[in-house]
Protein backbone atom coordinates (compact mmCIF):
# COMPACT_ATOMS: atom_id res chain seq x y z
CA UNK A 1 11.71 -22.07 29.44
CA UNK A 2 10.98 -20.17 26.26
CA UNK A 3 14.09 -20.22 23.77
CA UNK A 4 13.93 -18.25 20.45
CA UNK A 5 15.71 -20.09 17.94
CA UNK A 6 17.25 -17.78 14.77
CA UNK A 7 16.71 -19.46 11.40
CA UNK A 8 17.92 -19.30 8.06
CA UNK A 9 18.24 -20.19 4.48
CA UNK A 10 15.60 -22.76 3.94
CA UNK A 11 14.16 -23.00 7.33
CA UNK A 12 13.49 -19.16 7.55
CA UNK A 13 11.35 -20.17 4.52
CA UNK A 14 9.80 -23.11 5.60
CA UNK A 15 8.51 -21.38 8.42
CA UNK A 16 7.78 -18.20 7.47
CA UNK A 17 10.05 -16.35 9.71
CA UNK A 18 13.23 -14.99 10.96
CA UNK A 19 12.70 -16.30 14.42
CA UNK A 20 10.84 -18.76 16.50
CA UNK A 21 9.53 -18.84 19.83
CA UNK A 22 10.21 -22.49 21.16
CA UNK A 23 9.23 -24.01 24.39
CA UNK A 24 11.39 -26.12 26.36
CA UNK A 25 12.14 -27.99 29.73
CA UNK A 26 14.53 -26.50 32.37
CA UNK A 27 18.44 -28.31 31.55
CA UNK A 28 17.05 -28.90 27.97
CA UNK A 29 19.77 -30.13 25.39
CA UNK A 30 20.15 -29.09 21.53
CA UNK A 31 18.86 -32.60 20.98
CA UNK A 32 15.49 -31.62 22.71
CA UNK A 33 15.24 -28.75 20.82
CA UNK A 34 15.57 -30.47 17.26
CA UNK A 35 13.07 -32.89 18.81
CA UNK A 36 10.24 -29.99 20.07
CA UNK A 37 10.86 -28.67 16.51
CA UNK A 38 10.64 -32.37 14.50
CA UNK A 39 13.66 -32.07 12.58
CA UNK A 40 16.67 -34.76 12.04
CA UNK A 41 19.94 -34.62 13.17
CA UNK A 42 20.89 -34.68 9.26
CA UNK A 43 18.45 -31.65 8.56
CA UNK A 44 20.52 -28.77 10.57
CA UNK A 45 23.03 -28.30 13.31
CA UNK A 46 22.63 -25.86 16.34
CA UNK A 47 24.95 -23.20 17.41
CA UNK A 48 24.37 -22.06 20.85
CA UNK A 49 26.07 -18.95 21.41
CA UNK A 50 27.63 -18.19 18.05
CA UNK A 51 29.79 -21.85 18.29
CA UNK A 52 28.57 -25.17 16.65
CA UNK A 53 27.29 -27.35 19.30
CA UNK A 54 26.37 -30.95 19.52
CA UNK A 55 23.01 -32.71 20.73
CA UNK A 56 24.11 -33.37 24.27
CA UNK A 57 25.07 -29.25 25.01
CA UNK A 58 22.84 -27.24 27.18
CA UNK A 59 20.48 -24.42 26.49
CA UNK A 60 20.27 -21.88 29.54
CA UNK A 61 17.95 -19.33 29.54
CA UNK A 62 19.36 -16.81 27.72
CA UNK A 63 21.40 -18.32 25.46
CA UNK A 64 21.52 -17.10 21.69
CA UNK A 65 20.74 -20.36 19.76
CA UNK A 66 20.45 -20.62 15.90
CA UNK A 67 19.59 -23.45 13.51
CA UNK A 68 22.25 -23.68 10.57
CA UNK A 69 21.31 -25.94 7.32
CA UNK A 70 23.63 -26.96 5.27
CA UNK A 71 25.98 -23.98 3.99
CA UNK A 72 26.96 -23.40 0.45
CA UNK A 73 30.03 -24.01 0.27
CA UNK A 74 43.15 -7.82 12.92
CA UNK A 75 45.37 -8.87 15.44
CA UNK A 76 48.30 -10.78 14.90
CA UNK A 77 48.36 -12.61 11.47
CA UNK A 78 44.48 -12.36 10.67
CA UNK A 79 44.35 -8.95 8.59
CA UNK A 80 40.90 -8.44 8.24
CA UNK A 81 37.90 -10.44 8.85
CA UNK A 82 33.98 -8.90 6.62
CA UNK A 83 30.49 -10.37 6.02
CA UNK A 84 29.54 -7.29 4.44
CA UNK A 85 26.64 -6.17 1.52
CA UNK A 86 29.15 -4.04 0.23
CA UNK A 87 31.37 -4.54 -2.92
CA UNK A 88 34.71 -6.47 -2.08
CA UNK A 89 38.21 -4.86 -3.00
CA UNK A 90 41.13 -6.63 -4.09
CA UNK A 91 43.43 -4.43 -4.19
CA UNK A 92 42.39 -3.77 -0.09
CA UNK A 93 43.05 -7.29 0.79
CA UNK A 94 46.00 -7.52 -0.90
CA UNK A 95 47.38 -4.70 0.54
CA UNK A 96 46.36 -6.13 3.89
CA UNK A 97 48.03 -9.14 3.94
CA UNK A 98 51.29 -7.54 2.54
CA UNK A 99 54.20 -8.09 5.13
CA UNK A 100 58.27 -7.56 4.99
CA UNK A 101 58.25 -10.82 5.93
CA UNK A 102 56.52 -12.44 2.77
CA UNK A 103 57.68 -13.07 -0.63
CA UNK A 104 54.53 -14.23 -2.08
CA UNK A 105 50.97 -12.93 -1.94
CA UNK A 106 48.32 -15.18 -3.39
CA UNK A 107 44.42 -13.94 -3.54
CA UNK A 108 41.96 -16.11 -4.61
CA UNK A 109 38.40 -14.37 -5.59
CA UNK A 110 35.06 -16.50 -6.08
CA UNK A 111 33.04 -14.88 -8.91
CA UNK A 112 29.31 -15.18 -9.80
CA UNK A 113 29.42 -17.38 -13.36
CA UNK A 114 26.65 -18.74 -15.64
CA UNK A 115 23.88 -16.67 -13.99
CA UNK A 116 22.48 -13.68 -13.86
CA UNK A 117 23.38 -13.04 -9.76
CA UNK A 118 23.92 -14.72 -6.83
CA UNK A 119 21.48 -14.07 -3.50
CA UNK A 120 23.88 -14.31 -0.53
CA UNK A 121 22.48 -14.88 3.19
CA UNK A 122 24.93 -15.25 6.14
CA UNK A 123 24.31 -15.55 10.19
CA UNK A 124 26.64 -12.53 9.96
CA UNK A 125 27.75 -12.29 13.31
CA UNK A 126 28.49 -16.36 13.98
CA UNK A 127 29.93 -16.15 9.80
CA UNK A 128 32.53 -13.68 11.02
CA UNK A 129 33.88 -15.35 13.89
CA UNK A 130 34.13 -18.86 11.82
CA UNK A 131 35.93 -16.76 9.36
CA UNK A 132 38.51 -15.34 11.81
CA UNK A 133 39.06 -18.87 13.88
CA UNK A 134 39.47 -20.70 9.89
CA UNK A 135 42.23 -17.82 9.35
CA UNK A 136 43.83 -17.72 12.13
CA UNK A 137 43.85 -21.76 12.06
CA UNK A 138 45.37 -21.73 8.69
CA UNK A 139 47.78 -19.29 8.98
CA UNK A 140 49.28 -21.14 11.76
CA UNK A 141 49.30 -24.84 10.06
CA UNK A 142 50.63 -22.84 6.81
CA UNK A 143 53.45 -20.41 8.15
CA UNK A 144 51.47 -17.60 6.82
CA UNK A 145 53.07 -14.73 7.48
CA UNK A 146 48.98 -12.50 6.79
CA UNK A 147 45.49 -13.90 6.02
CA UNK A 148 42.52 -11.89 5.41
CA UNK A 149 39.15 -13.11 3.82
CA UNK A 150 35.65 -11.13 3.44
CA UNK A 151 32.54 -12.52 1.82
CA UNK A 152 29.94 -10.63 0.50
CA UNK A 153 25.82 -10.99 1.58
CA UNK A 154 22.76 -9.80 -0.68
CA UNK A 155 23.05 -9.78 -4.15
CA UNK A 156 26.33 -10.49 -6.32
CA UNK A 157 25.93 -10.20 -10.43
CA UNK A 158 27.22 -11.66 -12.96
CA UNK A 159 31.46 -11.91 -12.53
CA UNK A 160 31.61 -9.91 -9.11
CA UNK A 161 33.60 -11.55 -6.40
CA UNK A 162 31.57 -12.91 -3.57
CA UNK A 163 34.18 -14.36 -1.48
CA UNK A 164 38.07 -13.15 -1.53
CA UNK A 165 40.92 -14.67 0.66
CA UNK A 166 44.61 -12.80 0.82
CA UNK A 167 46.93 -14.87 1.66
CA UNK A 168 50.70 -13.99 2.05
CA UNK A 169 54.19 -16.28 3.11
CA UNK A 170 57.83 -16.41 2.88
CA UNK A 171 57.30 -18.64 -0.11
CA UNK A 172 54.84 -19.42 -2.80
CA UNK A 173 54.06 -22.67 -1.61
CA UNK A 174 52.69 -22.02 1.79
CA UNK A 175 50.88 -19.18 0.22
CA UNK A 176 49.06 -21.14 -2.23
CA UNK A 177 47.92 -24.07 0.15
CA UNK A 178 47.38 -21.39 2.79
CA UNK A 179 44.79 -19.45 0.89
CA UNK A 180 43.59 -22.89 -0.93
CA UNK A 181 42.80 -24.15 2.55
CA UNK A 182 41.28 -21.15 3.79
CA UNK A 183 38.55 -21.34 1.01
CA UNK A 184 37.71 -24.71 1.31
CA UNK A 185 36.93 -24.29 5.36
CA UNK A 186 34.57 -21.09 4.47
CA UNK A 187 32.72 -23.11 1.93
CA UNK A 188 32.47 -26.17 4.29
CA UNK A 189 31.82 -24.36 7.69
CA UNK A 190 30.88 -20.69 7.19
CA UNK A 191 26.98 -20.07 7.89
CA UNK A 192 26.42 -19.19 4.56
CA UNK A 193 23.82 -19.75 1.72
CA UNK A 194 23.19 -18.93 -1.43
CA UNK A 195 20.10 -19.25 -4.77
CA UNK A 196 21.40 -18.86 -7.97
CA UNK A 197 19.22 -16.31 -10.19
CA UNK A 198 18.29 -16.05 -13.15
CA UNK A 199 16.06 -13.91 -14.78
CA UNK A 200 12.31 -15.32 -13.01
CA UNK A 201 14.16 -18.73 -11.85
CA UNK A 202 15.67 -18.90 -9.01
CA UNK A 203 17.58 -22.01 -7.08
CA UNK A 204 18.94 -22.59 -3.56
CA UNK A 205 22.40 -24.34 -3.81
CA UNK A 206 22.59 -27.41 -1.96
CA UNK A 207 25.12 -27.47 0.40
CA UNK A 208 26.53 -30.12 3.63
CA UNK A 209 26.07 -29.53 7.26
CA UNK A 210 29.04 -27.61 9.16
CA UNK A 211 30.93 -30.10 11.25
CA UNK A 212 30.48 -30.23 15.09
């Protein structure tokens, strides 16, 4: 079967493209895949249908499969959930999260420092539902009474948020760890990358792999 594989970050560049046409047996695993395409288990990991997935999972025909390197860092309680190109809004957020229930609202907002922008790229679509299931995760651990978080994709100058998380609770402590935890998540398991800029010099951010 013929399976085309989205890429990103530094495998879109490596290879020159967006997508890639790859061919595999019928009943074929993510593990074949990496194989067909010579990469290491350390090098990427697959998600098959917008969810991590490990080397023994199945690839039907079908099936939207992507190769995620490693990442730079509504209903119910979740508020609001964005991977968006468009300036982020604090005072939106905040006013999202804000409940009768809550005594405490804590934002936290990541800013561009030391150079001249930040180049954002996201799997937008997978990046969104991480966000939501890290939120909605959170909130419930925490007590949060609201969560919302939105990250921002293309280019981000010099002190501009990129990434804002609202977080709101009966008390200040679950608010604070609540949004604290919420950040470090997105950083560790969003599909999300980012090069540093400045003026003609420009640097991709090493990041870790996503856990499976």
């Amino acid at each position: 079967m013929l399976v085309s594989v989205r890429l990103f970050a530094g495998l879109r560049e490596r290879a020159g493209a967006p997508h890639l046409d790859v061919e595999l047996p019928d009943e074929a695993t993510v593990a074949d895949l990496l194989a067909a395409m010579e990469l290491g288990p350390r090098s990427c990991v697959a998600a098959v249908n917008r969810e991590y997935a490990g080397p023994e999972t199945r690839i039907a025909p079908g099936d939207e499969v992507a190769l995620v390197p490693p990442v730079s860092g509504g209903a119910g309680p979740v508020r609001a959930v964005r991977v968006t190109e468009e300036p982020l809004d604090v005072a939106a957020l905040s006013a999202a999260v804000r409940d009768r229930r809550a005594g405490a609202v804590v934002l936290f907002e990541g800013v561009t420092r030391d150079v001249g922008q930040l180049e954002y790229e996201a799997y937008v679509e997978m990046a969104e539902t991480r966000l939501a299931a890290i939120a909605a995760e959170e909130a419930e651990r925490h007590g949060l009474c609201a969560v919302a978080v939105e990250h921002r994709t293309g280019t981000v100058a010099l002190g501009e948020p990129s990434v804002i998380v609202a977080a709101s609770a009966p008390h200040r402590g679950e608010a604070f760890a609540g949004a604290r935890a919420v950040i470090d998540r997105v950083k560790a398991e969003a599909p999300i990358w980012k090069v540093e800029v400045d003026g003609a010099d420009r640097r991709r951010v090493e990041g870790t792999l996503p856990p499976v």
